[in-house]
PDB file of N, CA and C in Angstrom:
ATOM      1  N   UNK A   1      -0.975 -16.794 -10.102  1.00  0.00           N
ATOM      2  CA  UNK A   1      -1.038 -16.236  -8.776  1.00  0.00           C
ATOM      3  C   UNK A   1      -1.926 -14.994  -8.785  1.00  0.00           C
ATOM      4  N   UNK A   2      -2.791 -15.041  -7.826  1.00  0.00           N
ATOM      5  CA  UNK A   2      -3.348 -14.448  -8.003  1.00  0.00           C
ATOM      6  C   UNK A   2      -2.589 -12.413  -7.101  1.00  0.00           C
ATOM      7  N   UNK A   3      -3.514 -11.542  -7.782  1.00  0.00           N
ATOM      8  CA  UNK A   3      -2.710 -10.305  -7.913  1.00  0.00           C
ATOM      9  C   UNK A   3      -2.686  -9.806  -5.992  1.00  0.00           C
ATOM     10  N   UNK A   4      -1.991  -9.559  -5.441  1.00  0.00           N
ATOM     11  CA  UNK A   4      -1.517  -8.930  -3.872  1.00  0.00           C
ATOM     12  C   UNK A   4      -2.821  -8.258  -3.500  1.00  0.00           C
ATOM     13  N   UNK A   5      -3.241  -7.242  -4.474  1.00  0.00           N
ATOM     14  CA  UNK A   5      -3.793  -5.860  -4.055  1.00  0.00           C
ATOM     15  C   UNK A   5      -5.178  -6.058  -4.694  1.00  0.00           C
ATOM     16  N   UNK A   6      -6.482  -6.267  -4.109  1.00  0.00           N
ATOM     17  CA  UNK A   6      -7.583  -6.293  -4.372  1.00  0.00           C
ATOM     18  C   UNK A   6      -8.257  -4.732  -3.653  1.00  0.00           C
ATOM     19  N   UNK A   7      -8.768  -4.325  -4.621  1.00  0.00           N
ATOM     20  CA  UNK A   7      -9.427  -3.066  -3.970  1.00  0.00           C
ATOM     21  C   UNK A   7     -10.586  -2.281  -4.669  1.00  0.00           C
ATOM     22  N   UNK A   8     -11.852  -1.974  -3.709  1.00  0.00           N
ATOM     23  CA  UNK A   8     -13.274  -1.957  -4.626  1.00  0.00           C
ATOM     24  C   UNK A   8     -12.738  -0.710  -5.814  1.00  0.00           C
ATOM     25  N   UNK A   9     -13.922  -0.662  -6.533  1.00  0.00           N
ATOM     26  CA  UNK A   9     -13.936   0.842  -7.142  1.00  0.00           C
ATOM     27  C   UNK A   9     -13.970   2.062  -6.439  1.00  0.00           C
ATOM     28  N   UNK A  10     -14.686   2.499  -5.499  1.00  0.00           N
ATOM     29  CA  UNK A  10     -14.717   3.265  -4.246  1.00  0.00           C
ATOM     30  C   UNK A  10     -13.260   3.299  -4.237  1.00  0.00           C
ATOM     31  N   UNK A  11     -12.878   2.488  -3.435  1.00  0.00           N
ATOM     32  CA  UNK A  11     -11.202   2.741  -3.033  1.00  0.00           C
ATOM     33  C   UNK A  11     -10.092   2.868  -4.503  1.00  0.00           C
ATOM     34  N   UNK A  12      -9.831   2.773  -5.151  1.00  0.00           N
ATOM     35  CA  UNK A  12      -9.313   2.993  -6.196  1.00  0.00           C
ATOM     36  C   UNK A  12      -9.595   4.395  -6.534  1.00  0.00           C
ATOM     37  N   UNK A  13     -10.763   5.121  -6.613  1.00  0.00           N
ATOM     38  CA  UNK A  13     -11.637   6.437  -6.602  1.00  0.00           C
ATOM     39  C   UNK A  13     -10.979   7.153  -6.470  1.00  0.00           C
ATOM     40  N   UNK A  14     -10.774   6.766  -4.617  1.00  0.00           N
ATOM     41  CA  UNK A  14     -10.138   7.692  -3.909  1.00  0.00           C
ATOM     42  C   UNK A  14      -8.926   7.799  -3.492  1.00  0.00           C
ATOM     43  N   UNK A  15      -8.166   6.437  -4.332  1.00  0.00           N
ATOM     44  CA  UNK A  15      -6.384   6.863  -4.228  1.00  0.00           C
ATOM     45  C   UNK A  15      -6.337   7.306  -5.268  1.00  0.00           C
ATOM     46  N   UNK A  16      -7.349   7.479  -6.502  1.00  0.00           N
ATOM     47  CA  UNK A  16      -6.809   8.628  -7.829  1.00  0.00           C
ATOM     48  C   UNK A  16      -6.844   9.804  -7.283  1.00  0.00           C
ATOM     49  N   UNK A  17      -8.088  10.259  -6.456  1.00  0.00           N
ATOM     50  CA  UNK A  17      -7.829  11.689  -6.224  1.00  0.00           C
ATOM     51  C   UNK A  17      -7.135  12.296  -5.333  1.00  0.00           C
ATOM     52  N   UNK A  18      -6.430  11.518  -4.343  1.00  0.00           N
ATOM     53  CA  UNK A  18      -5.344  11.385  -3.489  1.00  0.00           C
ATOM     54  C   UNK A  18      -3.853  11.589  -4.436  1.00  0.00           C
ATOM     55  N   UNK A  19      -4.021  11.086  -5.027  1.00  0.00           N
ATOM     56  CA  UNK A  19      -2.858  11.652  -6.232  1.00  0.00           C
ATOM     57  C   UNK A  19      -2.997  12.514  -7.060  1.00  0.00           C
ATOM     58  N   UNK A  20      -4.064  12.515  -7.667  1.00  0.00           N
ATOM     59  CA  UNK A  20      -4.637  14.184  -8.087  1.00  0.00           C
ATOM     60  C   UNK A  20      -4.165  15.475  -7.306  1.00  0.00           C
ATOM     61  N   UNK A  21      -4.368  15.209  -5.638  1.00  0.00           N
ATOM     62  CA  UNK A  21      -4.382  16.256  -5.129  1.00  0.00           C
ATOM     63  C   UNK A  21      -3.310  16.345  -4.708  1.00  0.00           C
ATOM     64  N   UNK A  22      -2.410  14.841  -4.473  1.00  0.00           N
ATOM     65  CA  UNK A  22      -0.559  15.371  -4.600  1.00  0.00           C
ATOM     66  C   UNK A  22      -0.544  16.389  -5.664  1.00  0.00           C
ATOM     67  N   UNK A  23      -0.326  16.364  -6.953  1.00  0.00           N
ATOM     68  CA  UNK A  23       0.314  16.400  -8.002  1.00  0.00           C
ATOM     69  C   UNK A  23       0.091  18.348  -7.802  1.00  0.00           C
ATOM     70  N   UNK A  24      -1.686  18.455  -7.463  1.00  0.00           N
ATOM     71  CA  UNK A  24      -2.585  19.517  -7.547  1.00  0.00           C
ATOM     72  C   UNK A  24      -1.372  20.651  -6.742  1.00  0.00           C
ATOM     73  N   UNK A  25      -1.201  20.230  -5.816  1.00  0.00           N
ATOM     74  CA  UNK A  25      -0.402  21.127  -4.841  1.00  0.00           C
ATOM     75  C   UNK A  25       1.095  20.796  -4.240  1.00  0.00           C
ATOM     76  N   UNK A  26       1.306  19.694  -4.585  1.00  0.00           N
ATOM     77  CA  UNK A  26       2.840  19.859  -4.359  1.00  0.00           C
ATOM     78  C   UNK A  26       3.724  19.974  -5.917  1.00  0.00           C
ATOM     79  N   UNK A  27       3.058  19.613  -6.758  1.00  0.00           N
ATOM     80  CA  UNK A  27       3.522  19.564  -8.144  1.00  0.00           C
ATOM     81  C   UNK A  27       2.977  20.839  -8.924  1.00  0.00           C
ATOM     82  N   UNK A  28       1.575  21.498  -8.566  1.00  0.00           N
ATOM     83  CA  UNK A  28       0.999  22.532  -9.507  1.00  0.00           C
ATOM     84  C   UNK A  28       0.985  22.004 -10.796  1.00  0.00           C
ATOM     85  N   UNK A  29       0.665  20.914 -11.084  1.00  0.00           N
ATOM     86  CA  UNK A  29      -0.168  20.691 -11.956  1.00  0.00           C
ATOM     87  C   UNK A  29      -0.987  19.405 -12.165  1.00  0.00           C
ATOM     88  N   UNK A  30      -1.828  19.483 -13.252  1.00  0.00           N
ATOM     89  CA  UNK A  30      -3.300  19.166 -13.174  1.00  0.00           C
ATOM     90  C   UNK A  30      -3.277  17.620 -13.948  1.00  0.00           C
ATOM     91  N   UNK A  31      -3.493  16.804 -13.001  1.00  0.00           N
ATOM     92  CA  UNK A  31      -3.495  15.209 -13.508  1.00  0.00           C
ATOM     93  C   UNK A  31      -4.613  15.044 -13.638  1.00  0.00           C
ATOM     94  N   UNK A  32      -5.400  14.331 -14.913  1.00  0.00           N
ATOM     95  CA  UNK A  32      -6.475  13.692 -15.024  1.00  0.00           C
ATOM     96  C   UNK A  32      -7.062  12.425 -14.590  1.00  0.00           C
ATOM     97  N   UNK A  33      -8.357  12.348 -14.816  1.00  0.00           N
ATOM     98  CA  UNK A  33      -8.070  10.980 -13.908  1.00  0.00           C
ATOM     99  C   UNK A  33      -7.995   9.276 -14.720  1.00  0.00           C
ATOM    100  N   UNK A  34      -7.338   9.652 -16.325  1.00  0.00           N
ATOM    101  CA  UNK A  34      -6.646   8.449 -16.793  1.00  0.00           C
ATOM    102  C   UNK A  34      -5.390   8.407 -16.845  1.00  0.00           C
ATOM    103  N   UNK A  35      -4.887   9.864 -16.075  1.00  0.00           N
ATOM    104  CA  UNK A  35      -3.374   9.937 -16.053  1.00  0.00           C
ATOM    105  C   UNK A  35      -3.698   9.445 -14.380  1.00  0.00           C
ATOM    106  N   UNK A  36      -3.585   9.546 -13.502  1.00  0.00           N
ATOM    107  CA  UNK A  36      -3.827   9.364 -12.073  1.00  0.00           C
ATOM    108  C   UNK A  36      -4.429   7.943 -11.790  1.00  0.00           C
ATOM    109  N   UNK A  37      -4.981   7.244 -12.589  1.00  0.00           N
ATOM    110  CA  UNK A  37      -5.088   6.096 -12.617  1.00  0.00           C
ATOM    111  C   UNK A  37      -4.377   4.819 -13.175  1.00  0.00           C
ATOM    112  N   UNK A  38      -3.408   5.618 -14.358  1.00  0.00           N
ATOM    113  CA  UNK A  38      -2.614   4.667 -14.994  1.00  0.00           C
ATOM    114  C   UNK A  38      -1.389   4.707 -13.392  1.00  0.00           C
ATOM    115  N   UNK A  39      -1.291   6.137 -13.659  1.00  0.00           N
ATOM    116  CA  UNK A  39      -0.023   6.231 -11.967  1.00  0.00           C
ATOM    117  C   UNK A  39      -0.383   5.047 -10.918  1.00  0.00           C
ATOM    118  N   UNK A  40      -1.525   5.163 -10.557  1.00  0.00           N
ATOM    119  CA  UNK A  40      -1.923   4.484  -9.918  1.00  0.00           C
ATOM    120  C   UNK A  40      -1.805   2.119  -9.757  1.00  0.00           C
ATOM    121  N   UNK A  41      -2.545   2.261 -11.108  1.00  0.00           N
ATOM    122  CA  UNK A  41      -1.804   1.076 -10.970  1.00  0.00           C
ATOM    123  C   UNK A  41      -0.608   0.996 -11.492  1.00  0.00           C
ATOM    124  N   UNK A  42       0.704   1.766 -11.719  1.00  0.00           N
ATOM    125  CA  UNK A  42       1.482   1.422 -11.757  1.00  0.00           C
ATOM    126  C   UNK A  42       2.343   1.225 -10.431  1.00  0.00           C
ATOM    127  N   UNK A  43       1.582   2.319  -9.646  1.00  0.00           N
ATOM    128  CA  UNK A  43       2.600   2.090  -8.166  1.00  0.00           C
ATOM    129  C   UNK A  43       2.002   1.231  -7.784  1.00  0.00           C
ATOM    130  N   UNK A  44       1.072   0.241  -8.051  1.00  0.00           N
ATOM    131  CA  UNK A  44       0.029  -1.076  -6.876  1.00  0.00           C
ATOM    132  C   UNK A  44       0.852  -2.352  -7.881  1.00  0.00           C
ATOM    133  N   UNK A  45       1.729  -2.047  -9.154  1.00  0.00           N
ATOM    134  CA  UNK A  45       2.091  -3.308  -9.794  1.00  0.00           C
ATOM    135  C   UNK A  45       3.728  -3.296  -9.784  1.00  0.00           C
ATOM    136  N   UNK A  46       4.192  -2.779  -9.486  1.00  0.00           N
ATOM    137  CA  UNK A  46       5.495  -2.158  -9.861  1.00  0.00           C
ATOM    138  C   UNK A  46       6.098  -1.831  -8.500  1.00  0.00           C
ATOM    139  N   UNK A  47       5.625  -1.587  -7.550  1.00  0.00           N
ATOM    140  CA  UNK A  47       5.765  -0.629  -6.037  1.00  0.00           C
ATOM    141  C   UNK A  47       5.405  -1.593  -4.689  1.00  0.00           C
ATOM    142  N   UNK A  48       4.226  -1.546  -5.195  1.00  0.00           N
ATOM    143  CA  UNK A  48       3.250  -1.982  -4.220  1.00  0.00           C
ATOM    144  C   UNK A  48       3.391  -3.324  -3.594  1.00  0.00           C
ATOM    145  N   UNK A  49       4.294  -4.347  -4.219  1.00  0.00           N
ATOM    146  CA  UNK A  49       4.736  -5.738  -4.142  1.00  0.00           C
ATOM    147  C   UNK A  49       6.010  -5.561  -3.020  1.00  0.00           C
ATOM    148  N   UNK A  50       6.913  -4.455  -2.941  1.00  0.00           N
ATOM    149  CA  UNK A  50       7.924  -4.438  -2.151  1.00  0.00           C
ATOM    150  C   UNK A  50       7.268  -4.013  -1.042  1.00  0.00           C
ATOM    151  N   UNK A  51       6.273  -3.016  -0.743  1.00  0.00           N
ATOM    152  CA  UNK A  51       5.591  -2.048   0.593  1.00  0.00           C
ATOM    153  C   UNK A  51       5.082  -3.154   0.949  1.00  0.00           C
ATOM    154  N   UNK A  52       4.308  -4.074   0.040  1.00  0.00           N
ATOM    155  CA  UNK A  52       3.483  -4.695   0.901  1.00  0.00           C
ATOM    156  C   UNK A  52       4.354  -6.015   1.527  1.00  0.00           C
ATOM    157  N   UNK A  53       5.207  -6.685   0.660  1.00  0.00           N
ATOM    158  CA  UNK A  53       6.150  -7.954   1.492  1.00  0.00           C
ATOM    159  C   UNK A  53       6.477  -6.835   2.899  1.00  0.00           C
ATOM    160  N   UNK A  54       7.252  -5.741   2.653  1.00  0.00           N
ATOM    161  CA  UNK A  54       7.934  -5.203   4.168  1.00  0.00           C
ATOM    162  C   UNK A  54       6.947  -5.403   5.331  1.00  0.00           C
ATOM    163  N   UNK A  55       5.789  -4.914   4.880  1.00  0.00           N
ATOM    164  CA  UNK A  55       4.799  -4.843   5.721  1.00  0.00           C
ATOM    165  C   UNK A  55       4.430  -6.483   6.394  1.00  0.00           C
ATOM    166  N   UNK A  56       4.389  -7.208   5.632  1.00  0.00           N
ATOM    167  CA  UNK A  56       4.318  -8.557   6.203  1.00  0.00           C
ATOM    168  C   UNK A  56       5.099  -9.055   6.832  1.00  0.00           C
ATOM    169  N   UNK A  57       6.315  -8.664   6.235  1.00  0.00           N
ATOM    170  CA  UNK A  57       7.834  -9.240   7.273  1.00  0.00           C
ATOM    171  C   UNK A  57       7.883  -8.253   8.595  1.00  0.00           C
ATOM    172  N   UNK A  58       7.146  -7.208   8.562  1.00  0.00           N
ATOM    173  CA  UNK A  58       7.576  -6.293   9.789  1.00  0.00           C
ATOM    174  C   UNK A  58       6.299  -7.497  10.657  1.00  0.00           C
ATOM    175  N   UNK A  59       4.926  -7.633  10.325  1.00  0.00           N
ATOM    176  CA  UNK A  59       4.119  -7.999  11.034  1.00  0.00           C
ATOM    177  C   UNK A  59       4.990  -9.449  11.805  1.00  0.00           C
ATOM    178  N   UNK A  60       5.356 -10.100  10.498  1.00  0.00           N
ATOM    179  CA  UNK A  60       5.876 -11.292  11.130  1.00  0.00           C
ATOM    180  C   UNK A  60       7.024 -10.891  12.321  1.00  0.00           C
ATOM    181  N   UNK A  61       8.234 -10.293  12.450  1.00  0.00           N
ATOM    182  CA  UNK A  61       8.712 -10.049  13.192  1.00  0.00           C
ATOM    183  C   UNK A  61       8.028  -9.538  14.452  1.00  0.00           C
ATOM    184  N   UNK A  62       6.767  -8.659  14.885  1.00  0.00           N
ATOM    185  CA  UNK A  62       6.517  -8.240  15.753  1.00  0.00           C
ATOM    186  C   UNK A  62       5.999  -9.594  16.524  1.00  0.00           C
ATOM    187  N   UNK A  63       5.126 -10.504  15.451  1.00  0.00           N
ATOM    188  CA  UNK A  63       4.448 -11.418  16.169  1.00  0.00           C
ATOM    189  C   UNK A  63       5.368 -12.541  16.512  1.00  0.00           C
ATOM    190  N   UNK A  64       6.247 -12.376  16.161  1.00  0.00           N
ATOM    191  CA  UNK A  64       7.434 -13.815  16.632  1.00  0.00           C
ATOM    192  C   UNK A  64       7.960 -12.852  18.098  1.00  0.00           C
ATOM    193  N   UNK A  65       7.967 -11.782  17.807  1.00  0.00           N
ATOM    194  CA  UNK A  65       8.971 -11.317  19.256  1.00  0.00           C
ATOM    195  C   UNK A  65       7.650 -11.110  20.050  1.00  0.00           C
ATOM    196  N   UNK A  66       6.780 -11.004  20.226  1.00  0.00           N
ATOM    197  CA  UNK A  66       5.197 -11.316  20.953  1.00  0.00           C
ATOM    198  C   UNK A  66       5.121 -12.823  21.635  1.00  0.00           C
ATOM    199  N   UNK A  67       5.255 -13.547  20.520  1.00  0.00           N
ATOM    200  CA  UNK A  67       5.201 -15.064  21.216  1.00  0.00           C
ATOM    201  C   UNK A  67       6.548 -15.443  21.837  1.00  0.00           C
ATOM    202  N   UNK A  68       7.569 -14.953  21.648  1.00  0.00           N
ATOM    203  CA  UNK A  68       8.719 -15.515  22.198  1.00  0.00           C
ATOM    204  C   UNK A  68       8.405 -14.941  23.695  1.00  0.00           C
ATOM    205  N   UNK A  69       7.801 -13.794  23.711  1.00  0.00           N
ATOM    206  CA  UNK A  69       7.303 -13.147  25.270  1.00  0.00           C
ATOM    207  C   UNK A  69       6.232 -13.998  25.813  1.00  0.00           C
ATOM    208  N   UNK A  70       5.686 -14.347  25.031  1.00  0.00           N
ATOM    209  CA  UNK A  70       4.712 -15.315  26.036  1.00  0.00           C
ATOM    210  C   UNK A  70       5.274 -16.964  26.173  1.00  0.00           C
ATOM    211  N   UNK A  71       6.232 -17.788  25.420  1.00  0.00           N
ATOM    212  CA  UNK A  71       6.836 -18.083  25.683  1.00  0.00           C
ATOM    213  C   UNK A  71       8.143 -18.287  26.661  1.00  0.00           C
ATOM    214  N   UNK A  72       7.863 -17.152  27.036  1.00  0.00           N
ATOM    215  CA  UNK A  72       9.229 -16.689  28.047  1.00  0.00           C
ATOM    216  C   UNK A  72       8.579 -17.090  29.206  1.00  0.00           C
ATOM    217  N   UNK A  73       6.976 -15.918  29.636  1.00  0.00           N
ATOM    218  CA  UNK A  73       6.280 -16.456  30.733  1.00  0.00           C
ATOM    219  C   UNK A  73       6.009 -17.717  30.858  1.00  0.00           C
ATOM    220  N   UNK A  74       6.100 -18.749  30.322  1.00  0.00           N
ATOM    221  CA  UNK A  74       5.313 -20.226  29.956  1.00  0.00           C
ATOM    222  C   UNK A  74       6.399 -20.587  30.923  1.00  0.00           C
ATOM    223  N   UNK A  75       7.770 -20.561  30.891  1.00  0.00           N
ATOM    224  CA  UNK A  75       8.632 -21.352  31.494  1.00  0.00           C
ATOM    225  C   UNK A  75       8.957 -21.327  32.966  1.00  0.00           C
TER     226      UNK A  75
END
């Protein structure tokens, strides 16, 4: 199966330094960026599988209660 989370180098980039700059100022101290990248895919392999099903089941729910509304008008 193939892996949930595809994402360029660019974007990967810039969720290391997005965590860099957590760590930078809410933590005060200084993550590198093979420490900030291992973090990284660990929350996209480990994490990232539960955020992202919710996220699909929330979509699915909105779009079933969407069509049941246009369904409603149909009748």
């Amino acid at each position: 199966m193939k892996d949930k989370f595809s994402f360029t180098a660019a974007e990967k980039k810039e969720m290391t330094k997005a965590i860099q700059t957590y760590f930078q100022y809410e933590r005060d101290e200084v993550l590198g960026d093979l420490a900030a990248s291992l973090l990284l895919d660990f929350i996209l392999h480990k994490i990232g599988p539960a955020i992202y099903n919710k996220g699909v089941a929330d979509a699915h729910e909105f779009l079933k209660e969407k069509l049941e509304d246009v369904f409603e008008l149909h009748k």
